[in-house]
Structures are given as structure tokens and as C-alpha cells.
Protein backbone atom coordinates (compact mmCIF):
# COMPACT_ATOMS: atom_id res chain seq x y z
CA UNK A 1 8.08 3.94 14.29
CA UNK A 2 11.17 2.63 15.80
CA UNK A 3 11.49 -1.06 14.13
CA UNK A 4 8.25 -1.48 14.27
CA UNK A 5 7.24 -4.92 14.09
CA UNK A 6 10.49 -6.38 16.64
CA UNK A 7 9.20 -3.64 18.84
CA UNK A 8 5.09 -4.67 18.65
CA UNK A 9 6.52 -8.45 19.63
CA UNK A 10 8.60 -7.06 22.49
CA UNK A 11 5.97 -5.44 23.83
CA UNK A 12 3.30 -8.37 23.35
CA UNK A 13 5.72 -10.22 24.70
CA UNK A 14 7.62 -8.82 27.38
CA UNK A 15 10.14 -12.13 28.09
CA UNK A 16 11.37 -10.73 24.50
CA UNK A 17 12.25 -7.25 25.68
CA UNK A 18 15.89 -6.41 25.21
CA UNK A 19 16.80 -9.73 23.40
CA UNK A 20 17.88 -10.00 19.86
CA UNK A 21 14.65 -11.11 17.86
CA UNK A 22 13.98 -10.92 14.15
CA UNK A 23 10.54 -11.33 12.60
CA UNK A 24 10.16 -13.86 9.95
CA UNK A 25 13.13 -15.42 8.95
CA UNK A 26 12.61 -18.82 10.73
CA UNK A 27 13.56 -21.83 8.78
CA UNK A 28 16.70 -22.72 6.13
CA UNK A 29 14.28 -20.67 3.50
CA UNK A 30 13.06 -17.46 5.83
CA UNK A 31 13.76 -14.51 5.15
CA UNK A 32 14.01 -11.00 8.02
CA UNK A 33 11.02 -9.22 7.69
CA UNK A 34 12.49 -6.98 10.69
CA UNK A 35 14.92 -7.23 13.23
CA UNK A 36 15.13 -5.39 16.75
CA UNK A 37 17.99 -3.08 17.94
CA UNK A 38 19.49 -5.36 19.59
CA UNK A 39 19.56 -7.67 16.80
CA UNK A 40 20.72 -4.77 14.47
CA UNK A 41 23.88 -4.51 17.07
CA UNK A 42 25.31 -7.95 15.41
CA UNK A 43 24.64 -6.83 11.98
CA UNK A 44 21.23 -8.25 11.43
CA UNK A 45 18.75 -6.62 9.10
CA UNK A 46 15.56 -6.97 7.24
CA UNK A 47 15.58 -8.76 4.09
CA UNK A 48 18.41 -10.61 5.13
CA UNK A 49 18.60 -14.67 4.95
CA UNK A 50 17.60 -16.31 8.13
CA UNK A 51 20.56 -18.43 8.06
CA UNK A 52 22.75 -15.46 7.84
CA UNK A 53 21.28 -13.64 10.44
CA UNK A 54 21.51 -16.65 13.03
CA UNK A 55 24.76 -17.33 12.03
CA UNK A 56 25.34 -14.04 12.62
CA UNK A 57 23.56 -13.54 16.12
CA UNK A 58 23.48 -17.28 17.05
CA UNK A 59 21.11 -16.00 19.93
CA UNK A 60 18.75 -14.79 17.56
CA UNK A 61 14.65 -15.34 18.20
CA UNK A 62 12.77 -15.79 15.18
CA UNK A 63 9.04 -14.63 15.88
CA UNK A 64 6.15 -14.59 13.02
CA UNK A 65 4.82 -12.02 11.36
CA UNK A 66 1.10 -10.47 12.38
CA UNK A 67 0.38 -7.86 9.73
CA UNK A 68 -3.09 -8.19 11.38
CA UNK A 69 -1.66 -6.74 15.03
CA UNK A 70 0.65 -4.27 13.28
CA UNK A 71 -2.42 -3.22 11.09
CA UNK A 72 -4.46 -2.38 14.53
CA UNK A 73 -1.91 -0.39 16.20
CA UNK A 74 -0.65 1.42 12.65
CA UNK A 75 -4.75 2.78 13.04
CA UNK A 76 -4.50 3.59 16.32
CA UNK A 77 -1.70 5.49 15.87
CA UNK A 78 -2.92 7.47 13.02
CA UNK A 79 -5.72 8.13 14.66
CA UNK A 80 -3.79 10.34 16.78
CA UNK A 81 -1.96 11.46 13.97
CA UNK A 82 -5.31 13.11 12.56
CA UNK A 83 -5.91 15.21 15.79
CA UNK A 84 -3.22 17.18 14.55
CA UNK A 85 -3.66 17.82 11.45
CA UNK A 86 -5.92 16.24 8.61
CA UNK A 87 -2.97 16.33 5.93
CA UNK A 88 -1.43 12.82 6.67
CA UNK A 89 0.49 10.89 4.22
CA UNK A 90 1.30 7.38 5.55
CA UNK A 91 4.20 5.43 3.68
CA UNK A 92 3.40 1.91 5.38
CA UNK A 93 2.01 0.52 8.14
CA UNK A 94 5.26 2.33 10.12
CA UNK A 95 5.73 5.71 8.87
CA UNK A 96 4.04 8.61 7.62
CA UNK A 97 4.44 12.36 6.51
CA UNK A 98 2.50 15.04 8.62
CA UNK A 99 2.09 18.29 7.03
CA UNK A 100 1.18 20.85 10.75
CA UNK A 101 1.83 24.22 9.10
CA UNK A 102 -1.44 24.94 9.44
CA UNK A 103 -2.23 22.37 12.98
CA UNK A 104 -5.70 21.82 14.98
CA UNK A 105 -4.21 22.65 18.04
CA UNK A 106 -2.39 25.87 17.02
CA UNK A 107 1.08 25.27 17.88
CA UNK A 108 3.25 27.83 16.56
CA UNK A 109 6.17 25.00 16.87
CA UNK A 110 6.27 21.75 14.83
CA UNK A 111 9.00 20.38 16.64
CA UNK A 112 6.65 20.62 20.15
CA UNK A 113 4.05 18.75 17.96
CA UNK A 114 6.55 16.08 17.39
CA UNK A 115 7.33 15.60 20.50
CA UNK A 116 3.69 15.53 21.62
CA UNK A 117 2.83 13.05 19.34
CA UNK A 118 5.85 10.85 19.98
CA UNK A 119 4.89 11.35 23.73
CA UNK A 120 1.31 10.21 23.47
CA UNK A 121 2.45 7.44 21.25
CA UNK A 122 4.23 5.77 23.97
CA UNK A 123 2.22 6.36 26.56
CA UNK A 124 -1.55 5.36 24.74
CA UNK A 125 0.15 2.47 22.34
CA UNK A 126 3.54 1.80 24.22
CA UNK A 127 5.79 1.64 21.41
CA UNK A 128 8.50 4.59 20.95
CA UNK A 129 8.64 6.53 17.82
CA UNK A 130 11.08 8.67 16.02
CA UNK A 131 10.81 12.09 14.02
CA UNK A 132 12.31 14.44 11.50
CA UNK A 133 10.66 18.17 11.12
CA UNK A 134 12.14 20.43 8.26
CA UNK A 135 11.02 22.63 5.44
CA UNK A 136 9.73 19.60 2.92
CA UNK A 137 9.27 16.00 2.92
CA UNK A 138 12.93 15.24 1.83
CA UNK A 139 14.85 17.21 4.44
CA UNK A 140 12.52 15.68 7.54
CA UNK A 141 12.43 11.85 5.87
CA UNK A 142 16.76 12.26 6.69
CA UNK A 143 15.93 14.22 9.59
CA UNK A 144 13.83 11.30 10.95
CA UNK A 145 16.22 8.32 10.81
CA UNK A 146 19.19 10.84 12.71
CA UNK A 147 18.17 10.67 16.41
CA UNK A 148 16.59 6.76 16.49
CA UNK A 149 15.11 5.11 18.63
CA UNK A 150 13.02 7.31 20.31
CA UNK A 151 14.24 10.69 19.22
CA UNK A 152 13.70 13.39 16.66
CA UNK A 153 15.88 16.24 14.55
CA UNK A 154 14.40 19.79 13.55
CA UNK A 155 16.47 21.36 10.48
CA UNK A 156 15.46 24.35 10.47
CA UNK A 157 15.08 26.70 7.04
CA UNK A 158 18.28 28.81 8.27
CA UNK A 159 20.27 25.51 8.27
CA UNK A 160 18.94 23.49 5.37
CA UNK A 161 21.93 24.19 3.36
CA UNK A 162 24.52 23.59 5.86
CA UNK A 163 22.79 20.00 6.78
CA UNK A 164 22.45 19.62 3.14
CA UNK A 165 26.21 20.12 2.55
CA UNK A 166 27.57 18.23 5.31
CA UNK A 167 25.50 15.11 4.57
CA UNK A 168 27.18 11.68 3.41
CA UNK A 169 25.89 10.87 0.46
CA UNK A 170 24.58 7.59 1.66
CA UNK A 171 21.94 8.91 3.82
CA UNK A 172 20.11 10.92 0.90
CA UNK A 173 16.87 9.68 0.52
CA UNK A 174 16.77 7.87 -2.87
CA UNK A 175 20.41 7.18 -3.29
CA UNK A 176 20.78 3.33 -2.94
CA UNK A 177 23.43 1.15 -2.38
CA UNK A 178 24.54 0.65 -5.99
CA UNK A 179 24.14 4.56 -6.93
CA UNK A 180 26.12 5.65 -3.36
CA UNK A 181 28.70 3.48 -5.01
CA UNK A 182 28.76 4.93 -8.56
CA UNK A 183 28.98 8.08 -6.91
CA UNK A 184 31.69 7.46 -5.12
CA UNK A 185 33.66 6.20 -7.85
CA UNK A 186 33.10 9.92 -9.14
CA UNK A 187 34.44 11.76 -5.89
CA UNK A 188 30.87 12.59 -4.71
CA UNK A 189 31.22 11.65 -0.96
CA UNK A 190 28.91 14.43 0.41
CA UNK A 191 26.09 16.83 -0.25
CA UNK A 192 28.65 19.72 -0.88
CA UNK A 193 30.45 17.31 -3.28
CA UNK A 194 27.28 16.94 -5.49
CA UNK A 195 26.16 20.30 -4.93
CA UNK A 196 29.28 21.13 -7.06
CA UNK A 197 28.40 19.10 -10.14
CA UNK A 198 26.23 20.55 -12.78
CA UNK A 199 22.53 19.28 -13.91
CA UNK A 200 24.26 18.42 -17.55
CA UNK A 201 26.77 16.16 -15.45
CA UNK A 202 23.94 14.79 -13.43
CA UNK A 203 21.94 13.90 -16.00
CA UNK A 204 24.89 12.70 -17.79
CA UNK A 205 25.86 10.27 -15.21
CA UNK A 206 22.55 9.45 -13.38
CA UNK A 207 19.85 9.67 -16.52
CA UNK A 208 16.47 10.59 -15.00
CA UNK A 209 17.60 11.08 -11.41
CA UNK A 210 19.77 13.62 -12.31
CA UNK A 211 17.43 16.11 -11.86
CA UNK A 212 16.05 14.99 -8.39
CA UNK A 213 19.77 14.56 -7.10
CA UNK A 214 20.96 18.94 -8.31
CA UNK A 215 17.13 19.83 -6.26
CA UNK A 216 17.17 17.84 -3.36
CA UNK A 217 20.78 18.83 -2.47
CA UNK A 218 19.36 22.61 -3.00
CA UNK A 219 17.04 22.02 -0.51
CA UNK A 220 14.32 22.13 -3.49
CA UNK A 221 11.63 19.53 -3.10
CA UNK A 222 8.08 20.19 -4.52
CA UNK A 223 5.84 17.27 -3.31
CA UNK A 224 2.88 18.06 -1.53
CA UNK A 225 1.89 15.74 1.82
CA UNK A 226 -1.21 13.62 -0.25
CA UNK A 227 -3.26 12.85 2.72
CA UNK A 228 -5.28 10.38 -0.06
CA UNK A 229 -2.25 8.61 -1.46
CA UNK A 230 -2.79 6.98 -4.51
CA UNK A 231 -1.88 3.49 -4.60
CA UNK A 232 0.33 2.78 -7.85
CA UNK A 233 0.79 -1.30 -7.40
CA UNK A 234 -0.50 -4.25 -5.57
CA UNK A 235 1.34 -7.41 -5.78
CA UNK A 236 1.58 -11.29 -3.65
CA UNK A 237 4.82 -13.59 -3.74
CA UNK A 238 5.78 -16.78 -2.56
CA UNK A 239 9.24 -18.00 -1.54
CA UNK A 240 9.65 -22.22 -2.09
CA UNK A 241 10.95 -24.76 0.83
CA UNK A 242 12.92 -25.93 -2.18
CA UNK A 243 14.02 -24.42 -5.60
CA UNK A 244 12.11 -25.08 -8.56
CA UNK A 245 14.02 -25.99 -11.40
CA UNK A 246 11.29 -26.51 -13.88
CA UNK A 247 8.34 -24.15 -15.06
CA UNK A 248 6.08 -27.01 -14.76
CA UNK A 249 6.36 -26.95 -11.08
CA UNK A 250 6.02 -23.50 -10.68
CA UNK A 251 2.66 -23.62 -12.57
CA UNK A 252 0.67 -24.72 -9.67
CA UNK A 253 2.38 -21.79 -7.56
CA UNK A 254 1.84 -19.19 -10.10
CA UNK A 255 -2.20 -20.27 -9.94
CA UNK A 256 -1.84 -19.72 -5.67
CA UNK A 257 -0.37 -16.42 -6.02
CA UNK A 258 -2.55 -15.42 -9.02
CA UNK A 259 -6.05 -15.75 -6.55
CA UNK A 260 -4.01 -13.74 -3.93
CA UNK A 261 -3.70 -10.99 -6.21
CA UNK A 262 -7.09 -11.15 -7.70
CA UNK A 263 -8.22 -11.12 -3.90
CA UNK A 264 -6.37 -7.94 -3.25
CA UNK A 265 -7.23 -6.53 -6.20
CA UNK A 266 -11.41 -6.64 -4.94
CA UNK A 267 -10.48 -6.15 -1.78
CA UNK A 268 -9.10 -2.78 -2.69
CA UNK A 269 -11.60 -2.28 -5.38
CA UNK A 270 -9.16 -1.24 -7.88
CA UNK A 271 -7.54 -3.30 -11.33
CA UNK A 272 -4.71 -2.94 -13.42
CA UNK A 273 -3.14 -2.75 -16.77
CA UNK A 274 0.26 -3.87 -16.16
CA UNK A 275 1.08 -7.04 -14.81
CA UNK A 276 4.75 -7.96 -13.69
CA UNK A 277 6.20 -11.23 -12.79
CA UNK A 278 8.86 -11.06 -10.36
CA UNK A 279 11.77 -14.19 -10.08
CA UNK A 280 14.02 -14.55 -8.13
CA UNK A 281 16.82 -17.29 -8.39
CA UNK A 282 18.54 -19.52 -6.49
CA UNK A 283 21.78 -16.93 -6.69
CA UNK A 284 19.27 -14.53 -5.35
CA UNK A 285 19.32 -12.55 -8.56
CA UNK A 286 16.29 -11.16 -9.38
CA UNK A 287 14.21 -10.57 -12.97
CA UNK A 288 11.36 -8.98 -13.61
CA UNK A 289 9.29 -9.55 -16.87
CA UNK A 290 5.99 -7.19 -17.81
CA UNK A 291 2.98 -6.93 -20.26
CA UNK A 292 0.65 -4.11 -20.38
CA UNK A 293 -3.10 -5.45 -21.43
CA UNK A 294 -5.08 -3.12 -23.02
CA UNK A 295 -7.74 -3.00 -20.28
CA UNK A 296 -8.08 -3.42 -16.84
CA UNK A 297 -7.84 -6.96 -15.44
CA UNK A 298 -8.77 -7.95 -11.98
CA UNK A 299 -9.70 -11.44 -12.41
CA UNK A 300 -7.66 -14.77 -11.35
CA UNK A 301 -7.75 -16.08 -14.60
CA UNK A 302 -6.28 -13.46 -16.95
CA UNK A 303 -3.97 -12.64 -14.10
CA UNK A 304 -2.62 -16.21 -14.69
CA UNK A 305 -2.74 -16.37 -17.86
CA UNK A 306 -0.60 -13.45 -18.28
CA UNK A 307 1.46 -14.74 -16.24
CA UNK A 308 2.12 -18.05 -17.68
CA UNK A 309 2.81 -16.17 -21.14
CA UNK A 310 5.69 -13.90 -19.08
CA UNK A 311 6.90 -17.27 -17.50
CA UNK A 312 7.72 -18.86 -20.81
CA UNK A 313 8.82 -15.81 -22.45
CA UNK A 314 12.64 -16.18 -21.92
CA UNK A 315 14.19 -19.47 -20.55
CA UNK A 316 15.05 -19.02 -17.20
CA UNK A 317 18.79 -18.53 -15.83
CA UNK A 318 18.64 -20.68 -12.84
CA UNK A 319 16.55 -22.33 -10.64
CA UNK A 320 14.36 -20.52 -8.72
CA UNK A 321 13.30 -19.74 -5.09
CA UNK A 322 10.75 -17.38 -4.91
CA UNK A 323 7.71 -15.77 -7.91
CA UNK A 324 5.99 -13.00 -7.74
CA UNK A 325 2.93 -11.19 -9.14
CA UNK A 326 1.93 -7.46 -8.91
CA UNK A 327 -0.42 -5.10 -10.82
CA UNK A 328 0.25 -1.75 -11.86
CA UNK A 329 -0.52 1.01 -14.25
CA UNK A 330 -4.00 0.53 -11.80
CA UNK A 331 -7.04 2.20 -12.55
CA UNK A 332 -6.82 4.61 -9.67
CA UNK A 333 -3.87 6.36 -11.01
CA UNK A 334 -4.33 10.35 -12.05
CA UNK A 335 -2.93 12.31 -14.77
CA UNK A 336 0.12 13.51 -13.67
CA UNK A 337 0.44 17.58 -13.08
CA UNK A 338 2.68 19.18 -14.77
CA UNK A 339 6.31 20.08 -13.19
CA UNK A 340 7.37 23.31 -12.21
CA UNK A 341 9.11 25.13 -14.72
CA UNK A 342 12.77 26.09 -14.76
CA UNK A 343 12.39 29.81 -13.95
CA UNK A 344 9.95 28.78 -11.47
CA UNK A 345 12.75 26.75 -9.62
CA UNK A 346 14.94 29.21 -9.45
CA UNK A 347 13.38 31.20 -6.96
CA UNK A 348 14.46 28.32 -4.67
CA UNK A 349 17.70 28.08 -5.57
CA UNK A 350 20.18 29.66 -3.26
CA UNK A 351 23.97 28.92 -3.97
């Protein structure tokens, strides 16, 4: 979906439509959950300060979140994903991976499915959507985010490479801002500029990534659209008026975000081995500390507990502005499968 939750207050608001507007953010503490094209045009983006982004856009209009609206129209919409096709993957409440080689309606063409879908979209929910069709989920996740707002890219199998190859190296799916750097630094500005570099120099330079950087580039990307997608984490955080400087005062705010999680947690009916306490300072640096129980824990109290004991593990750096709380390692998880071999691979390899 094209920003999804600017556009869903645009459109429930119409005096909003074509004005800059970010959601969330309001306040000297907020921070941009989302921000509309128009808003993006100045610079402003989501998890960005609210102060920036006004100071930025001083015509900015902050409007609250309603995960409860954008949780309506996310099922709506993937209700008329699943007329298509049953294999649907979604991401978030905004995005999701279709799988129509084999479709309910027969199309020979996934691109004409795209644009049937985008099409009924916008005409049965009102809000415009964008799409990327290729050969795997890598190749049409970049595809996608080429022709926004409202528009879609088809790479076709005869042109995977070339796309592949011409492709800054910031747009690669997985490559963030601090790896786009490093690579950089190494005179890797494209995919044809990675393409050159061996898996022993990946590895060397990128650890485990290596591997998923010398495949992707080669067009070589084995995951399957899970139309039941596994949820690995579920976590709650809270970000303070003012910055707590002692761990006595966070206490209280640990116990808060502690039921949250524990609500989630039976809400979902699932539990969890690891739990993770998330800080994040004044400097906006952020630390994450984690303990794996030997069982799994739903319940507020040893959720808290836990906590507490990850709190006073280290003295903190700074004072802080916002904690966090999430559960992993969940009980919902699957043994993993193993990977395709080598040989197997290089049937897929073309050079």
C-alpha cells in the first residue's frame, strides 16, 4: 500500500488530502509513525522525531494513529487478495507477497493480476496501491517500491540479471543504511559491482550475510510465499514525556509494558523463551539485553521479573527515553528445513 496509514487519514478525512500530514509524531516526545507524499517531499519520514519533521515541514499535520481502522481495511483488502490466489504472505498490516503461478481466475499474466487487484483496491477500499511481479520474492519486493504511488514493475525472467546488475546497491532488499555504507567503502556501488566479488570475500567482509548478498544478486532466492506465516516475536514499548534517569523510575513502566505483553501474548495464544529488553537513550542510542528461560513464559509476572534482572544487569549509559519488552524464541516456531545444497544452487546460477 502506498503510505498506508497518511493515505487511510486522507481519505477519512478529505480536508487532509494533498497536505503534508504525518501520523504520530505530535508532541516534543512523538515520534513519525508515517508520513504522506507530500510530507516525504520536505524530507519527512517515519521514525523520525516530531520536532525534526515540523521543523522540517513547518506545515506539517500531526494526526493519531488507529491501528484499529488500518486493521479493518488491511482485512478487507486481503480479502480480495485471497480471490486470487490462496498462497498469501502478508508482511504487515500494508504489504504482502502473492504467489499467482497457479491463480483462481486463470490468468496466464501476473502482471494483469496486479493490475486487477490494484484496480479493485481503489475502487472497493479507495486507497491506491503499488506492485512488483518477478521470478521470487526478492526481485518483486525491489520491483514494488520502483513505480510508487500507484504503480507497479514486472522483471521479467529474461531480464533478472540485467535489473540485477544495474541496481544501486542501496535499493537491495536487506542492505541497510550502515551495510550500503561499508560497501561502499569497498567499491561495491551496484549489483554488477557485487556480482564480481567472490562468496569467500563476502563472507569475509559481511559474516553471515555473505551468502544471501552472492544469491540474491544471482537472481537466486529460495523462500517459498508461507501463506501461514509464523510469527517469530511479539513485543510492547513505551516512549517517556521525560527521560528517566534512574531505574527506580522506570520500575513502574517496566510493570505497564510487562501486562501489555502478557496481554498479547494470550491474545495470540502463543509464549516464549526469550525475553529481550529494549533501551533506548536519551542520545537515541539503542541497547538491547536478553535471557533465554528454560520454558515458556506468558505470564505478567515472570515477564517482569525477567525483566527487572536484564534492567540491573549492566549500569546504564545514559538516561533514557523509551523501554521495551518483546518475546521470542515463541512456542510456535518450527524446526527449520534444511538449505539447499551447493550443487543444488548451481543449477541457478547463470554468470
Amino acid at each position: 500500500m502506498d503510505a498506508f496509514y497518511a493515505s487511510v487519514a486522507q481519505m477519512d478525512n478529505p480536508e487532509l488530502k494533498g497536505k503534508p500530514i504525518a501520523v504520530g509524531g505530535g508532541g516534543t516526545r512523538g515520534v513519525v509513525s508515517a508520513a504522506s507524499y507530500e510530507a516525504r517531499k520536505f524530507g519527512v519520514k517515519s521514525a523520525m522525531s516530531g520536532r525534526l519533521a515540523i521543523k522540517l515541514c513547518p506545515e506539517l499535520i500531526f494526526v493519531k494513529t488507529d491501528f484499529e481502522r488500518y486493521t479493518e481495511i488491511s482485512k478487507r483488502i486481503r480479502k480480495i487478495f485471497l480471490e486470487y490466489t490462496d498462497l498469501v504472505e502478508p508482511l504487515s498490516l500494508d504489504e504482502a507477497y502473492l504467489d499467482v503461478t497457479e491463480n483462481k481466475i486463470g490468468f496466464p499474466s501476473a502482471s494483469l493480476i496486479a493490475e486487477e487487484i490494484r484496480q479493485r483496491i481503489f475502487n472497493e477500499v479507495g486507497l491506491t496501491a503499488s506492485a512488483g511481479i518477478s521470478i521470487n520474492k526478492f526481485i518483486a519486493k525491489v520491483a514494488s517500491d520502483y513505480n510508487k504511488p500507484n504503480g507497479q514493475k514486472t522483471v521479467n525472467p529474461e531480464d533478472v540479471f540485467q535489473f540485477l546488475e544495474d541496481l544501486d546497491i542501496r535499493k537491495f532488499y536487506g542492505v541497510g543504511k550502515v551495510t550500503a555504507e561499508k560497501m561502499y567503502q569497498k567499491g561495491i556501488f551496484t549489483g554488477k559491482d557485487l556480482k564480481l566479488k567472490s562468496l569467500e570475500y563476502l563472507d569475509k567482509n559481511f559474516g553471515k550475510s555473505g551468502r544471501y548478498y552472492y544469491d540474491v544478486v544471482r537472481g537466486i532466492h529460495f523462500s517459498e510465499v508461507k501463506p501461514n506465516r509464523i510469527r517469530k516475536s511479539l513485543a510492547a514499548e513505551r516512549t517517556f514525556s521525560k527521560n528517566l534517569s534512574s531505574e527506580i523510575f522506570m520500575l513502574e513502566k517496566l510493570e505497564h509494558i510487562s501486562e501489555e505483553v502478557s496481554k498479547r501474548l494470550t491474545k495470540n495464544k502463543v509464549s516464549g523463551k526469550t525475553i529481550t529488553l529494549k533501551i533506548k537513550y536519551s542520545d537515541f542510542t539503542l541497547q538491547t539485553r536478553s535471557k533465554t528461560l528454560p520454558y515458556y513464559v506468558s505470564d505478567t509476572s515472570i515477564i517482569l521479573e525477567t525483566a527487572k534482572d536484564l534492567l540491573y544487569q549492566n549500569k546504564l549509559n545514559n538516561s533514557v527515553r523509551l523501554l521495551g519488552i518483546s518475546l521470542s524464541n515463541l512456542n510456535t516456531e518450527k524446526p527449520k528445513k534444511p538449505k539447499p545444497s551447493d550443487q543444488e544452487k548451481k543449477a541457478l546460477v547463470f554468470n
